[in-house]
Protein backbone atom coordinates (compact mmCIF):
# COMPACT_ATOMS: atom_id res chain seq x y z
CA UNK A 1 -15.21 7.41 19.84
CA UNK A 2 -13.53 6.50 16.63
CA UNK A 3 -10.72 8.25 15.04
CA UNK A 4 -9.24 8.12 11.34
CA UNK A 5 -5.74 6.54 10.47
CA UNK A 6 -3.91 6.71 6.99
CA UNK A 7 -0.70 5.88 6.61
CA UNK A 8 1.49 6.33 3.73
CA UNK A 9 4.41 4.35 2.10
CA UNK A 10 6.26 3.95 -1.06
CA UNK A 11 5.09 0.40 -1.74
CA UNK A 12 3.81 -1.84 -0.01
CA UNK A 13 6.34 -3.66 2.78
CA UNK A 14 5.93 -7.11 3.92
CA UNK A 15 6.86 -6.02 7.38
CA UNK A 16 3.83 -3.79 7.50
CA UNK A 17 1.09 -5.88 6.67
CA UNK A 18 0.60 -7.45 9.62
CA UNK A 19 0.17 -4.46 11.57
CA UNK A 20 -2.37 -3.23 8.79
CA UNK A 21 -4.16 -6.25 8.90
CA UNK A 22 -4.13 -6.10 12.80
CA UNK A 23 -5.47 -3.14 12.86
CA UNK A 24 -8.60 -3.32 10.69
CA UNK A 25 -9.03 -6.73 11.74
CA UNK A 26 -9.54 -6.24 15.89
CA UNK A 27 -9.48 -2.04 16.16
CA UNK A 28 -13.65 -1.28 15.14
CA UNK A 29 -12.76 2.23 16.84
CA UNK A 30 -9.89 2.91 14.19
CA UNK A 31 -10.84 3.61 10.02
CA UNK A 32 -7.93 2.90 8.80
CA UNK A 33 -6.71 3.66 5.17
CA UNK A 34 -2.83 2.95 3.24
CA UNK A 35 -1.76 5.12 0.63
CA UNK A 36 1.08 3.57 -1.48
CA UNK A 37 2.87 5.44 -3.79
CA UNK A 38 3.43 2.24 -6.22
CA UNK A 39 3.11 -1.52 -5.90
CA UNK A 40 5.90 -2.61 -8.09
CA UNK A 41 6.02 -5.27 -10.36
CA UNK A 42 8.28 -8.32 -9.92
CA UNK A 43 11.15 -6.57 -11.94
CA UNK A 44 11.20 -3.51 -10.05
CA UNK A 45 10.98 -5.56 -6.54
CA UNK A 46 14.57 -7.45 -8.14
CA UNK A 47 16.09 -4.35 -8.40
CA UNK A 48 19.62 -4.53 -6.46
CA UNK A 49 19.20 -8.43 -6.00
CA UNK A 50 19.62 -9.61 -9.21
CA UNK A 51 16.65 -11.41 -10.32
CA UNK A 52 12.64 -10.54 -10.25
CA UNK A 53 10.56 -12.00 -7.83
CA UNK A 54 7.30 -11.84 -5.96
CA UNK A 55 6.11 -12.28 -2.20
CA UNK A 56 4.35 -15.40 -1.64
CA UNK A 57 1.23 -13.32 0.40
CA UNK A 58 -0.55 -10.77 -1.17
CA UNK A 59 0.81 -7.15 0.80
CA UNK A 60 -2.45 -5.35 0.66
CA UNK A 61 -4.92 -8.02 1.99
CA UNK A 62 -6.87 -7.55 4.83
CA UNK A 63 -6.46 -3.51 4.85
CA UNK A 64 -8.21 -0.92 2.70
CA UNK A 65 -5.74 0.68 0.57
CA UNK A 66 -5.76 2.83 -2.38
CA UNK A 67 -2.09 3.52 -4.96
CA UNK A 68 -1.04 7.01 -6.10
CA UNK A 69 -0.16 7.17 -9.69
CA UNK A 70 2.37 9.52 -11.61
CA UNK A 71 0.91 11.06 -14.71
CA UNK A 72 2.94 11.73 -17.66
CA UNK A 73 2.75 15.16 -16.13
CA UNK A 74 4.62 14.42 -13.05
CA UNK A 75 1.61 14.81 -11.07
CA UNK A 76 0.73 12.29 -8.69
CA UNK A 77 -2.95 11.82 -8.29
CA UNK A 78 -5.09 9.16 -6.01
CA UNK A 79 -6.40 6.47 -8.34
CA UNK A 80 -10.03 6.26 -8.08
CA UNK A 81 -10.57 9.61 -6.99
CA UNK A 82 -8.65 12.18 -9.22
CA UNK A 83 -8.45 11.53 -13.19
């Protein structure tokens, strides 16, 4: 029997992604999915430390994944799926 799992965050978080990765990598029983609500850029990641940076792995590897997006709207919508 196989079940469906989707979890969903903010952004992505480096203490995650190994569990994600985990997962899809060794659990054939589980489908899982990640919905983010953003993946910031390097600015917004700086934000309370002071200068921009980036993590040195890629955060969404390994996982299927899919980003919500705000329309000027204020609607969020699935990118991909809703326009």
């Amino acid at each position: 029997m196989s079940c469906r799992v989707t979890f969903v965050q903010t952004h992505p978080v480096q203490y995650m992604t190994p569990l994600f990765r985990h997962i899809a990598a060794h659990r054939r029983d589980i489908d899982l999915t990640v919905l983010y609500a953003s993946t910031p850029t390097s600015a917004q990641q700086g934000v309370g430390f002071g200068e921009s940076f980036e993590w040195d792995v890629t955060l969404t590897d390994g996982a299927t994944y899919r980003v919500f997006r705000e329309r000027d709207s204020g609607h969020w919508f699935l990118e991909g799926i809703v326009d």
